[in-house]
N, C-alpha and C. Protein backbone atom coordinates (compact mmCIF):
# COMPACT_ATOMS: atom_id res chain seq x y z
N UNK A 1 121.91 6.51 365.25
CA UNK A 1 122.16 5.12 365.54
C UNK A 1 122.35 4.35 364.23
N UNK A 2 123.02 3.43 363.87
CA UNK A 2 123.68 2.50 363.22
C UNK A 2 122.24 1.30 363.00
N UNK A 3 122.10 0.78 361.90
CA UNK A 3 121.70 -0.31 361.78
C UNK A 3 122.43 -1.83 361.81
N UNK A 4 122.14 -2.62 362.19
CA UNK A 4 122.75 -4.08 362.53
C UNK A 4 121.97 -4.71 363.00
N UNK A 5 122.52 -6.45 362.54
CA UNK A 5 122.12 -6.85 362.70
C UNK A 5 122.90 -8.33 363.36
N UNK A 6 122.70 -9.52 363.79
CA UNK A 6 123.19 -10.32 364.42
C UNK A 6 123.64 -11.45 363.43
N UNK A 7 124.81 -11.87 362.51
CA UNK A 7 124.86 -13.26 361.64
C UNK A 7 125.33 -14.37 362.57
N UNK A 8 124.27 -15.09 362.20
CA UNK A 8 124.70 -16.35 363.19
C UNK A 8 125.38 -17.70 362.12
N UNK A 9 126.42 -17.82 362.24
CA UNK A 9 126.85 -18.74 360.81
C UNK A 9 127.46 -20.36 361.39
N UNK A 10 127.35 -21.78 361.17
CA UNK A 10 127.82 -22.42 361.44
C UNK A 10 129.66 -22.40 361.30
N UNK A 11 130.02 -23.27 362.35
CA UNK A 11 131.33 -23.50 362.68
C UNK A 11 132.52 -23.53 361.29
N UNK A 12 131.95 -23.94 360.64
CA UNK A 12 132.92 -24.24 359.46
C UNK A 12 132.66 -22.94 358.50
N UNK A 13 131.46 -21.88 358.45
CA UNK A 13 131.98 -20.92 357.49
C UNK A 13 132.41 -20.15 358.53
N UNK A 14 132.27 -20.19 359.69
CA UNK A 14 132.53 -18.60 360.67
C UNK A 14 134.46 -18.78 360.59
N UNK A 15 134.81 -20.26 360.01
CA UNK A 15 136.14 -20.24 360.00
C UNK A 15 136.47 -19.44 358.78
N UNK A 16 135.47 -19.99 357.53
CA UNK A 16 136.13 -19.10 356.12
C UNK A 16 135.72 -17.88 356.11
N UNK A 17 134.93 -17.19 357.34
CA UNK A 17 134.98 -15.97 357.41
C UNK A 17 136.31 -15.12 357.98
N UNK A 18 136.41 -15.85 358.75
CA UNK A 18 137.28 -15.29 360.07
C UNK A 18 138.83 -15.38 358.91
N UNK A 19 139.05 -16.09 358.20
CA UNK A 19 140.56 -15.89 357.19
C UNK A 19 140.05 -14.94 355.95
N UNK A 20 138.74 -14.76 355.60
CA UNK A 20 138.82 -14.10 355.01
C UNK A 20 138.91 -12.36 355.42
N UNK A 21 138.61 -12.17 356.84
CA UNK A 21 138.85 -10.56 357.02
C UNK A 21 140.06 -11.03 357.21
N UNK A 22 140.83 -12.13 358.12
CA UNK A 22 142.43 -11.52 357.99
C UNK A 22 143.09 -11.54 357.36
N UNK A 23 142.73 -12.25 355.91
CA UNK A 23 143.42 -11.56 354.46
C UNK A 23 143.19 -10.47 354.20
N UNK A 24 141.95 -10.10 354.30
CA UNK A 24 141.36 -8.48 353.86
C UNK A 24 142.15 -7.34 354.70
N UNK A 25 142.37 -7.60 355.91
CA UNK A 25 143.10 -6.88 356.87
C UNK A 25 144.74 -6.55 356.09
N UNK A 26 145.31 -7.90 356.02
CA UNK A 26 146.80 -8.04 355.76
C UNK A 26 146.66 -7.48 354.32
N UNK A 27 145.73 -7.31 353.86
CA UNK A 27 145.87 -6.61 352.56
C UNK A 27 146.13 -7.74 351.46
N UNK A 28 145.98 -9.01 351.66
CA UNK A 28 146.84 -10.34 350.35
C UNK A 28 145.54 -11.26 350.17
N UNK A 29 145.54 -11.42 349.33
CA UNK A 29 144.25 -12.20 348.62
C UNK A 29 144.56 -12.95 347.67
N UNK A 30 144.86 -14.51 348.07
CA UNK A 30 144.58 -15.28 346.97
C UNK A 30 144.11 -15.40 345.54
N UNK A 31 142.35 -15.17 345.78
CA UNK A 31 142.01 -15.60 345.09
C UNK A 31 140.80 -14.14 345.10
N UNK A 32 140.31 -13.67 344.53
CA UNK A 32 139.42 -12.56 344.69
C UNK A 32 138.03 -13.09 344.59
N UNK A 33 137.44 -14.26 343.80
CA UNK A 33 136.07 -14.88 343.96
C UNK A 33 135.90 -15.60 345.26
N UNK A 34 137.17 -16.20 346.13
CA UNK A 34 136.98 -16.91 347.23
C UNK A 34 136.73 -15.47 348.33
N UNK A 35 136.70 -14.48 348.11
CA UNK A 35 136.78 -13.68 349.58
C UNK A 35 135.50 -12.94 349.06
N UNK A 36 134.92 -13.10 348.28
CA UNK A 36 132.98 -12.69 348.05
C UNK A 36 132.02 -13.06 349.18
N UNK A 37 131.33 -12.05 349.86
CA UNK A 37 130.21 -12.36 350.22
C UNK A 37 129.18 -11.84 350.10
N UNK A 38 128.08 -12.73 350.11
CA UNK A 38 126.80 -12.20 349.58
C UNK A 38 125.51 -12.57 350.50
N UNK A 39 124.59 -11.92 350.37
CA UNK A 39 123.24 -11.89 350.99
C UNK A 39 122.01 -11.63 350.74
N UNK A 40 121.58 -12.48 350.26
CA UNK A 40 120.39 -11.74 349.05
C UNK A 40 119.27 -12.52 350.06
N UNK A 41 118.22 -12.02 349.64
CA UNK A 41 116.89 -12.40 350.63
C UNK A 41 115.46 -12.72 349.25
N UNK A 42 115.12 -13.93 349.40
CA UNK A 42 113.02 -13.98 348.35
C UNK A 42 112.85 -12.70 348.81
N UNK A 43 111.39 -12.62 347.82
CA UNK A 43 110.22 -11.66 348.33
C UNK A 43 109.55 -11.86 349.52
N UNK A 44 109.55 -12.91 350.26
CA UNK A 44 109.31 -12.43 351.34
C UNK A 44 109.79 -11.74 352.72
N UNK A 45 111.15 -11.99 352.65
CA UNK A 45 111.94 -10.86 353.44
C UNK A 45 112.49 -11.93 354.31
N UNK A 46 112.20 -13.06 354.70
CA UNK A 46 112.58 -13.61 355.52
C UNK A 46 113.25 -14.76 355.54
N UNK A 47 113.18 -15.95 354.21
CA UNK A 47 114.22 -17.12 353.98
C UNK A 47 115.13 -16.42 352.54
N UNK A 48 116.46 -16.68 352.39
CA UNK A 48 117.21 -16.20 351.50
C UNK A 48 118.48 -17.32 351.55
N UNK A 49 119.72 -17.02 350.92
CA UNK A 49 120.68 -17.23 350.75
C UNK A 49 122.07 -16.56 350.82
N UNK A 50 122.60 -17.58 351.88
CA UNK A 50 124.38 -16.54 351.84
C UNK A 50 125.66 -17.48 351.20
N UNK A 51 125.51 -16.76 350.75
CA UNK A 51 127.22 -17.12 349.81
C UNK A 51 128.44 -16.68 350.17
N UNK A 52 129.32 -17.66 350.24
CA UNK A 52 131.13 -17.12 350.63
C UNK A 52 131.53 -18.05 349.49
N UNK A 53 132.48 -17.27 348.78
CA UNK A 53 132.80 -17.57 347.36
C UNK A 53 132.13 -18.56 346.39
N UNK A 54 132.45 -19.40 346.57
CA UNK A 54 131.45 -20.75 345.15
C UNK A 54 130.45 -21.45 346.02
N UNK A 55 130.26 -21.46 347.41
CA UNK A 55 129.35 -22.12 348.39
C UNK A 55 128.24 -21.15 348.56
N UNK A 56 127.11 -21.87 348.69
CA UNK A 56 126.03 -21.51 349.28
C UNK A 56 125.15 -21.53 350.39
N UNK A 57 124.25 -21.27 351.27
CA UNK A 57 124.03 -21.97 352.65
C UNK A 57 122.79 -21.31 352.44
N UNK A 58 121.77 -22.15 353.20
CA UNK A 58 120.21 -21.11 353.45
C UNK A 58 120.22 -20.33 354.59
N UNK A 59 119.48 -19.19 354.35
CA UNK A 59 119.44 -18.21 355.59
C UNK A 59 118.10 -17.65 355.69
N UNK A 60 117.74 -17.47 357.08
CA UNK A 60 116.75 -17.23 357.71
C UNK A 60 116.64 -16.18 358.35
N UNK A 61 115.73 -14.58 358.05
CA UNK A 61 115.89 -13.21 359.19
C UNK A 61 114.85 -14.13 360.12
N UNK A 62 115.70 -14.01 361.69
CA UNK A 62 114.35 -14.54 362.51
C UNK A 62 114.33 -13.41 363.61
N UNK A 63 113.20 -13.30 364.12
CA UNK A 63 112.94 -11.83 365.46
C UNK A 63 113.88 -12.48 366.82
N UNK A 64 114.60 -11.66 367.34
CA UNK A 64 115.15 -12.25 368.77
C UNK A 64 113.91 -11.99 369.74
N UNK A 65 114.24 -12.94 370.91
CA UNK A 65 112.96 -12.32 372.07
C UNK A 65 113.20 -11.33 372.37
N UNK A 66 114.15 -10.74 372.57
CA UNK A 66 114.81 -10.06 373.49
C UNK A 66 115.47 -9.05 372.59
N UNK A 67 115.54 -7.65 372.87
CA UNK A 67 116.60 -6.84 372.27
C UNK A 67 117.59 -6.77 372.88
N UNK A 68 118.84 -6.74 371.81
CA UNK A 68 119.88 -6.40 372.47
C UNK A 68 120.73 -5.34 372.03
N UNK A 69 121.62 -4.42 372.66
CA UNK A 69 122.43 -3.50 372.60
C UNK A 69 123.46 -3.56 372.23
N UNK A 70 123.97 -2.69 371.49
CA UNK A 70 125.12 -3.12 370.69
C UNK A 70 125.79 -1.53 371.31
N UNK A 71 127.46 -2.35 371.72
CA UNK A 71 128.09 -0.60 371.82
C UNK A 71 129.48 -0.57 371.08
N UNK A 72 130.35 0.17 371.00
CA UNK A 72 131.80 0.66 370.59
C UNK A 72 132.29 1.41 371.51
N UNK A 73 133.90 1.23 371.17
CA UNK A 73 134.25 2.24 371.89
C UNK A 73 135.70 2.17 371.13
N UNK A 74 136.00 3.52 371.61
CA UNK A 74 137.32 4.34 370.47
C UNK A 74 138.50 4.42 371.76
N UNK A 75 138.45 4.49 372.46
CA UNK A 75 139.64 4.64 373.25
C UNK A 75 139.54 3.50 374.96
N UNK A 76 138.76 2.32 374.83
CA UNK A 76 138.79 1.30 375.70
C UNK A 76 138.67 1.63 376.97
N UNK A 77 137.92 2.66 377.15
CA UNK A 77 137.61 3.40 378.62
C UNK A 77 135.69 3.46 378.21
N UNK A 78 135.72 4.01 377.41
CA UNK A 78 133.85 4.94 377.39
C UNK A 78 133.30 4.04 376.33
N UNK A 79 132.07 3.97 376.72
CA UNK A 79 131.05 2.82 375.59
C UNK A 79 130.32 3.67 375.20
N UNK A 80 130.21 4.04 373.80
CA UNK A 80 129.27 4.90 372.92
C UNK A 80 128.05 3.42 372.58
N UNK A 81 126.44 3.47 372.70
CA UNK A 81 126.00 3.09 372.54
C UNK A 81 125.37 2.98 370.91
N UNK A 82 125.91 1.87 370.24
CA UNK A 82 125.18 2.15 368.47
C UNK A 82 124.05 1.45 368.13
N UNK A 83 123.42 0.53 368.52
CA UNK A 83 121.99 0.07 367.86
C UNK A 83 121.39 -0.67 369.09
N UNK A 84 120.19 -0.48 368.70
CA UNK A 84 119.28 -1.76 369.40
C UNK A 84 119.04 -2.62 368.19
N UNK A 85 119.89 -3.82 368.42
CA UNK A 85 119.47 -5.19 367.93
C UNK A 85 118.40 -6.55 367.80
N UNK A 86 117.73 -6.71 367.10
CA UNK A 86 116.27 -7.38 367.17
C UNK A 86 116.40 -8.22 366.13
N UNK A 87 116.94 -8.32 365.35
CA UNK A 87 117.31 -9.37 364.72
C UNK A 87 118.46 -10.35 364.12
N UNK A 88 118.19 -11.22 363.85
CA UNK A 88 118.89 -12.34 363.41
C UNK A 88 119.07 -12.85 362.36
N UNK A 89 120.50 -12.91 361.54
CA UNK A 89 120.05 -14.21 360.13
C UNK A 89 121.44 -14.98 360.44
N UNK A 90 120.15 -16.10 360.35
CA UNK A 90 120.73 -17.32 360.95
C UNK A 90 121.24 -18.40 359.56
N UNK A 91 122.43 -19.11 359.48
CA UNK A 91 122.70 -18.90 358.27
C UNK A 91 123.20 -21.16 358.46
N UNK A 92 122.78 -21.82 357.96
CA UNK A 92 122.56 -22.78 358.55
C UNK A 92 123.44 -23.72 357.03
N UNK A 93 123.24 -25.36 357.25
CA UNK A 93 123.95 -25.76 356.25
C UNK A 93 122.53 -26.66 355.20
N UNK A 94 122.96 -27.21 354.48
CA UNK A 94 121.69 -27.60 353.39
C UNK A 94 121.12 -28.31 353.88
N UNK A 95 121.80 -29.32 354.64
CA UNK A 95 120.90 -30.16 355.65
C UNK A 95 119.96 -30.16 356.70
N UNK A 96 120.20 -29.14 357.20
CA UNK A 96 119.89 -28.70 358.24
C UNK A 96 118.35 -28.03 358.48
N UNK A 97 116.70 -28.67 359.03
CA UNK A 97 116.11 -28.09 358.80
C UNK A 97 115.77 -26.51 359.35
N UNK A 98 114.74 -25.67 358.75
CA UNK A 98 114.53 -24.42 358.60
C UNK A 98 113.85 -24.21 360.12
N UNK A 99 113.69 -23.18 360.52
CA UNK A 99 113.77 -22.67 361.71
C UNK A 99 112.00 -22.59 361.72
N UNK A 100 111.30 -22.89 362.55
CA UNK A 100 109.96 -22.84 362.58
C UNK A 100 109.58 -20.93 362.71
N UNK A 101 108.17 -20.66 362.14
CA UNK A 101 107.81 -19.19 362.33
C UNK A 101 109.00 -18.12 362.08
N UNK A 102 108.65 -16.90 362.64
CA UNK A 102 109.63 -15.75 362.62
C UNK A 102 110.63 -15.32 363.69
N UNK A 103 110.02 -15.78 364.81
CA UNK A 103 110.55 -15.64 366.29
C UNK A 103 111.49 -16.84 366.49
N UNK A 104 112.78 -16.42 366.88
CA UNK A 104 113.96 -17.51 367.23
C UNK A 104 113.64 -17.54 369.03
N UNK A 105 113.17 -18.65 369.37
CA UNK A 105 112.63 -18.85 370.75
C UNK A 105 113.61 -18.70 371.96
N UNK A 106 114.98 -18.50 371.63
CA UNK A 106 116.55 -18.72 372.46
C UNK A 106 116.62 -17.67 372.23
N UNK A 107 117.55 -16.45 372.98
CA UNK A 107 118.47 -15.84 373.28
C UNK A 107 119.80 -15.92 372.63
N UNK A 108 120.11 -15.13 372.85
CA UNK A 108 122.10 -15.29 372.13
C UNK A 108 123.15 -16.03 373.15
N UNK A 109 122.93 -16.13 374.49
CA UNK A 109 123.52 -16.51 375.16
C UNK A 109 123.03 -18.14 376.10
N UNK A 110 123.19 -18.45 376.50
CA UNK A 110 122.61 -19.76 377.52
C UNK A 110 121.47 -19.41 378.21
N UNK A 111 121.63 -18.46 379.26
CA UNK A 111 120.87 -18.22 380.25
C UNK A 111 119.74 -17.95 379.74
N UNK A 112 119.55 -17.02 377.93
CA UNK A 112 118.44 -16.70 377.78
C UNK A 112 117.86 -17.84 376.60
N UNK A 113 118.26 -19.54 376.99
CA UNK A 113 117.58 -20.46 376.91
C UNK A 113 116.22 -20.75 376.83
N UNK A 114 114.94 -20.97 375.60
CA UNK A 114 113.52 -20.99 376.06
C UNK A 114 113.53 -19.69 376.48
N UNK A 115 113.71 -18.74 376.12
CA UNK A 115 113.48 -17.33 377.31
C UNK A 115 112.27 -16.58 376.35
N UNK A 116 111.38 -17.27 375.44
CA UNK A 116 110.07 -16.37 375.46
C UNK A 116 109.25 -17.22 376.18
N UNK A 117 109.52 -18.64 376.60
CA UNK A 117 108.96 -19.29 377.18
C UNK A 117 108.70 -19.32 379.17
N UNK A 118 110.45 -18.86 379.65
CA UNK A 118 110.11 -19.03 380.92
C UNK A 118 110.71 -17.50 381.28
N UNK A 119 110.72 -16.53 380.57
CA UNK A 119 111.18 -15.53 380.97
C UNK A 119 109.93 -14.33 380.64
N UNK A 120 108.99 -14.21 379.91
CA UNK A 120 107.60 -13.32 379.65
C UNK A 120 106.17 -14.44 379.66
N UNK A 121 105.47 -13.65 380.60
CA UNK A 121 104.12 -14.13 380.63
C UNK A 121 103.58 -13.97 379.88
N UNK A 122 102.91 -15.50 379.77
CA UNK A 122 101.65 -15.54 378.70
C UNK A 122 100.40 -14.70 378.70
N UNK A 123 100.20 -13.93 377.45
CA UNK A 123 99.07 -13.02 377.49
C UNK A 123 97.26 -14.10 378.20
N UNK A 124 96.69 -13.02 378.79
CA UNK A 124 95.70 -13.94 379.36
C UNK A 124 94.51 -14.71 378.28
N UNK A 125 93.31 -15.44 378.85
CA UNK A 125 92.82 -16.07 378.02
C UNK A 125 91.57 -15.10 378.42
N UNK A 126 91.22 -13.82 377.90
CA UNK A 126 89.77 -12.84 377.83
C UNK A 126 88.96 -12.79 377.03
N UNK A 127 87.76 -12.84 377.26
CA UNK A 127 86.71 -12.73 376.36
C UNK A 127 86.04 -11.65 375.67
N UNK A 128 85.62 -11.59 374.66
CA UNK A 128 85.57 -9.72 374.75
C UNK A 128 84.31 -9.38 375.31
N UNK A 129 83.27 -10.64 375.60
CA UNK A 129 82.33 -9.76 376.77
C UNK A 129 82.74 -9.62 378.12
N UNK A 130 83.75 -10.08 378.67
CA UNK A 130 84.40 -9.20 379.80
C UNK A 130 85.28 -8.52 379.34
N UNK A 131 85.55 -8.21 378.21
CA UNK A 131 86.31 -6.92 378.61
C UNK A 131 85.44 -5.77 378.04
N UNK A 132 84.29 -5.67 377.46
CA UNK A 132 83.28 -4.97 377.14
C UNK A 132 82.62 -4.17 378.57
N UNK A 133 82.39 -5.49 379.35
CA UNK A 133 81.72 -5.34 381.07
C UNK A 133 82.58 -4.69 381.64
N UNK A 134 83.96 -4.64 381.45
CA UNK A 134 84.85 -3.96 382.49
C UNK A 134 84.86 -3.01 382.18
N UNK A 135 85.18 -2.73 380.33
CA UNK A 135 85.19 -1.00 379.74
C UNK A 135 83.86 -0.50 380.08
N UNK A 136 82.61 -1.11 380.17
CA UNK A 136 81.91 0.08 380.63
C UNK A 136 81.50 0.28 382.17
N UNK A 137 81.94 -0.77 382.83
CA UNK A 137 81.72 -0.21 384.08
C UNK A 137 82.66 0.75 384.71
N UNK A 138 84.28 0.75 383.78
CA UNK A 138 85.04 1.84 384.11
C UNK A 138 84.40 3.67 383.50
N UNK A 139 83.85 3.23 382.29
CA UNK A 139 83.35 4.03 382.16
C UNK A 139 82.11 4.82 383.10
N UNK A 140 81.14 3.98 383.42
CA UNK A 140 80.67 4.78 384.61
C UNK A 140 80.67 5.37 385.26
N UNK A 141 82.17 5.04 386.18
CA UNK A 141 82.87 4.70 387.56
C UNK A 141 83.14 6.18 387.23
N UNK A 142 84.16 6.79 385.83
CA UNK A 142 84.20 8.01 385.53
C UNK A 142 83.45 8.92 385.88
N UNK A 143 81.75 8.40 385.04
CA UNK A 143 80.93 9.24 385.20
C UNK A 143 80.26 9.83 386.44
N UNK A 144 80.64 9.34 388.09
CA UNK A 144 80.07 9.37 388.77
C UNK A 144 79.04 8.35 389.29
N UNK A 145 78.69 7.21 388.66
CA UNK A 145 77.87 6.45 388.64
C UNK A 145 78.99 4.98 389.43
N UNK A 146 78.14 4.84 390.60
CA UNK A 146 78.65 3.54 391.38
C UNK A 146 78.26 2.24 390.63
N UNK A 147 79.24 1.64 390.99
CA UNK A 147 78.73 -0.25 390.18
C UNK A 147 79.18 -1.15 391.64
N UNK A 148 77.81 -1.80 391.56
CA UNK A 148 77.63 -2.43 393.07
C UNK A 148 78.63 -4.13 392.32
N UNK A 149 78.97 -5.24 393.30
CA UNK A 149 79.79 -6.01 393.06
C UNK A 149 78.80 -7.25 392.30
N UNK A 150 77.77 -7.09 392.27
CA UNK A 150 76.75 -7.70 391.26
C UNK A 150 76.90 -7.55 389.84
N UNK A 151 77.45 -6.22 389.42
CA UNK A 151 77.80 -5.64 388.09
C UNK A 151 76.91 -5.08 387.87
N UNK A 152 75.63 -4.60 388.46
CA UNK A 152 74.40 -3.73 388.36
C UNK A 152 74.80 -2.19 389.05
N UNK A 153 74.56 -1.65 388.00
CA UNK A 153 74.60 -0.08 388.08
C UNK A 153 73.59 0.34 388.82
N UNK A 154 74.00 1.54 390.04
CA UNK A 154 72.98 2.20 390.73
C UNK A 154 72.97 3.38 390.17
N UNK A 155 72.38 4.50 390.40
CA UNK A 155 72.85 6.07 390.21
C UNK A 155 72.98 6.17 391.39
N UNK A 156 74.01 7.36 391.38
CA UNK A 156 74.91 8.22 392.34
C UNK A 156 73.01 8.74 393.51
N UNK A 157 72.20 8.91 393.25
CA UNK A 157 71.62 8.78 394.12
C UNK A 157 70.82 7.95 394.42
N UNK A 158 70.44 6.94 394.09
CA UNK A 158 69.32 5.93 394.08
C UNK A 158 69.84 4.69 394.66
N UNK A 159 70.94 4.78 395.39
CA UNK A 159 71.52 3.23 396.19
C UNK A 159 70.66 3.61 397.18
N UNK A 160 71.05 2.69 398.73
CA UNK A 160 69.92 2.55 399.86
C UNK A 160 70.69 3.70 400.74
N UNK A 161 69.09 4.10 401.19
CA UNK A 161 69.28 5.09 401.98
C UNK A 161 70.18 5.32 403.42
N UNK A 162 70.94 6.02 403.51
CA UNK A 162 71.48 6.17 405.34
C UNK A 162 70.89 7.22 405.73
N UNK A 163 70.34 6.91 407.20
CA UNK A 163 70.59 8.14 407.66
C UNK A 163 71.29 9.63 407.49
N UNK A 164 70.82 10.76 407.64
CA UNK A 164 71.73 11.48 407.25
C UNK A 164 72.48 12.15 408.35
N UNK A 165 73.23 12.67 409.33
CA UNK A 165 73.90 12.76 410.17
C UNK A 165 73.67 14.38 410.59
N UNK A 166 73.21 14.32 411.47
CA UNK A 166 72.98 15.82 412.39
C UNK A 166 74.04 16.67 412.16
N UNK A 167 72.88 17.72 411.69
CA UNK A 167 73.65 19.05 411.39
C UNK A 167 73.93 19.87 412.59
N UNK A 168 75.29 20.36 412.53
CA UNK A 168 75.29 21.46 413.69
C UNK A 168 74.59 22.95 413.92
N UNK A 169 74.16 23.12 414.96
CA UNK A 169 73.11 24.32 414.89
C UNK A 169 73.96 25.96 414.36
N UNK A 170 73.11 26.49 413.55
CA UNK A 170 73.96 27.56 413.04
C UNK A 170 73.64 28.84 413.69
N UNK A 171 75.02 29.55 413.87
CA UNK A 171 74.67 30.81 415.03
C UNK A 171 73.61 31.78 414.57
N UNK A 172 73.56 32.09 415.34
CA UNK A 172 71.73 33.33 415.01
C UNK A 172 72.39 34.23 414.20
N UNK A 173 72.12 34.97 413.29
CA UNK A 173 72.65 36.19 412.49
C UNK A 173 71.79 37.18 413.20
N UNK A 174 72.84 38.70 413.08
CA UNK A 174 72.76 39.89 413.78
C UNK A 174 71.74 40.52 412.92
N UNK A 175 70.87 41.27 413.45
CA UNK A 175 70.20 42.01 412.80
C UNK A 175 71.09 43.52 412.87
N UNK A 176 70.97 44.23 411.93
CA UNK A 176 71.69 45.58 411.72
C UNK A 176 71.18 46.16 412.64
N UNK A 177 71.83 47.58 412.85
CA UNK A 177 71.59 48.34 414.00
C UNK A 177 70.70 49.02 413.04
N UNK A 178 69.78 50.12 414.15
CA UNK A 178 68.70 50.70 413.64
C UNK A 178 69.43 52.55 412.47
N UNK A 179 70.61 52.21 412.92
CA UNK A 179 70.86 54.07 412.28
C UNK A 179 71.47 53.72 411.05
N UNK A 180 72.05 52.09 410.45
CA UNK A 180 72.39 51.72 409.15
C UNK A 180 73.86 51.16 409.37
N UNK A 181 74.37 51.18 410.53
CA UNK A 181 75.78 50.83 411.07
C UNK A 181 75.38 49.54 411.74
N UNK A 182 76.65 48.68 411.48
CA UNK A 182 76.93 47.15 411.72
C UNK A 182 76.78 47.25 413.38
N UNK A 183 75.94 45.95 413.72
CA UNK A 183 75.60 45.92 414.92
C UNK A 183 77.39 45.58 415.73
N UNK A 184 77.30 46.04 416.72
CA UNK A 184 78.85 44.91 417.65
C UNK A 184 78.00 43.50 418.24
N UNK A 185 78.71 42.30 417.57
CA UNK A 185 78.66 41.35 418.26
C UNK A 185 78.39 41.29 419.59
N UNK A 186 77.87 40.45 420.46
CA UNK A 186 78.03 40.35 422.21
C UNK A 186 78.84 39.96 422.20
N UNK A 187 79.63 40.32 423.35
CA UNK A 187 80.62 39.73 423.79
C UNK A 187 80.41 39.38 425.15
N UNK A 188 81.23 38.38 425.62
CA UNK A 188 80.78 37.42 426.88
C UNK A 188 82.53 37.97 427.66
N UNK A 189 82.75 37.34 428.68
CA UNK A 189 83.48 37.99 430.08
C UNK A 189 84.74 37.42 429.27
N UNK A 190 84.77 36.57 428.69
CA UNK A 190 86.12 35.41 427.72
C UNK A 190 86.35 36.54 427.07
N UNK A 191 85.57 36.99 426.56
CA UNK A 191 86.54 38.02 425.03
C UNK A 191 86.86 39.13 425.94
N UNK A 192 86.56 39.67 427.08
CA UNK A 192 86.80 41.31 427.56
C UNK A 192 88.10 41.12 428.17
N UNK A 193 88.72 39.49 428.98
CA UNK A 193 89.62 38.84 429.49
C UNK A 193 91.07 39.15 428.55
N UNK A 194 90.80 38.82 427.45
CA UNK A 194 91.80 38.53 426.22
C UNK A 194 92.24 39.60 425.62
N UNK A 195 91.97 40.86 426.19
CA UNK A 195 92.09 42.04 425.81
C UNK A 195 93.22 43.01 426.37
């Protein structure tokens, strides 16, 4: 897979971009310092600067909510899939203020508008003594050990007693015959019938 990434550039350089590949294409170039671009990033990895020939603009890597997929294709029938996309540098004008945190809160498209907001649930608000109480009563639960809805542990035998439920009576066992040979079962008028 391919690395990439998403440049998001205001209206007026995405124009001096867009003449500068179709000079680069047509092969004719003015001016060779006007068709430079550059991208350099601080030490911290995340506010930097992009340059198209003698201009400068601030730029920002920000996280998308959302990944997105990037594909190609060589003959306009089959989509070879090349990157999962996750980020952004967003490339803005001097005026313009800086993008809050690391996470760009929008989507690339409309629909995914606010979409860390109304599209993924908010992680819950837990305490870590319930989640301490839950890890060990799951743990128990493992061990064989019941947890009554009080959160008080019984042992597997010490909850309240039931009755225990009548056993069925068990058939008499044969005593051996007297010469060391297996006695024959009785048989009743049902088994001599079935014969």
């Amino acid at each position: 897979m391919e690395e990439q990434f998403i440049l998001r550039v205001p209206p007026s350089v995405a124009e001096q971009i867009e003449r500068l590949m179709n000079e680069s294409a047509a092969g004719s170039s003015s001016n060779p310092e006007d068709a430079s671009l550059d991208l350099s990033f601080s030490e911290d990895g995340r506010s930097g600067t992009f340059m198209i020939g003698n201009q400068s603009f601030p730029a920002s890597l920000l996280d998308l909510p959302a990944v997105v997929e990037s594909y190609k294709t060589y003959d306009d029938s089959f989509l070879v899939k090349t990157a999962d996309i996750g980020q952004m540098v967003m490339v803005r004008q001097e005026d313009d203020p800086a993008p809050e945190g690391v996470e760009y809160k929008h989507g690339l498209t409309p629909p995914m508008r606010d979409a860390r907001r109304r599209r993924y649930r908010r992680e819950p608000d837990l305490s870590a003594d319930l989640v301490n109480r839950v890890e060990n009563d799951l743990i128990s639960i493992m061990q064989g050990v019941s947890v009554n809805q009080n959160t008080s542990v019984v042992g597997a035998g010490e909850g309240p007693k039931k009755a225990a439920p009548a056993r069925a009576p068990e058939p008499e066992a044969q005593e051996p015959a007297a010469n060391g040979e297996e006695a024959e079962p009785d048989r009743t008028d049902s088994d001599e019938s079935d014969n």
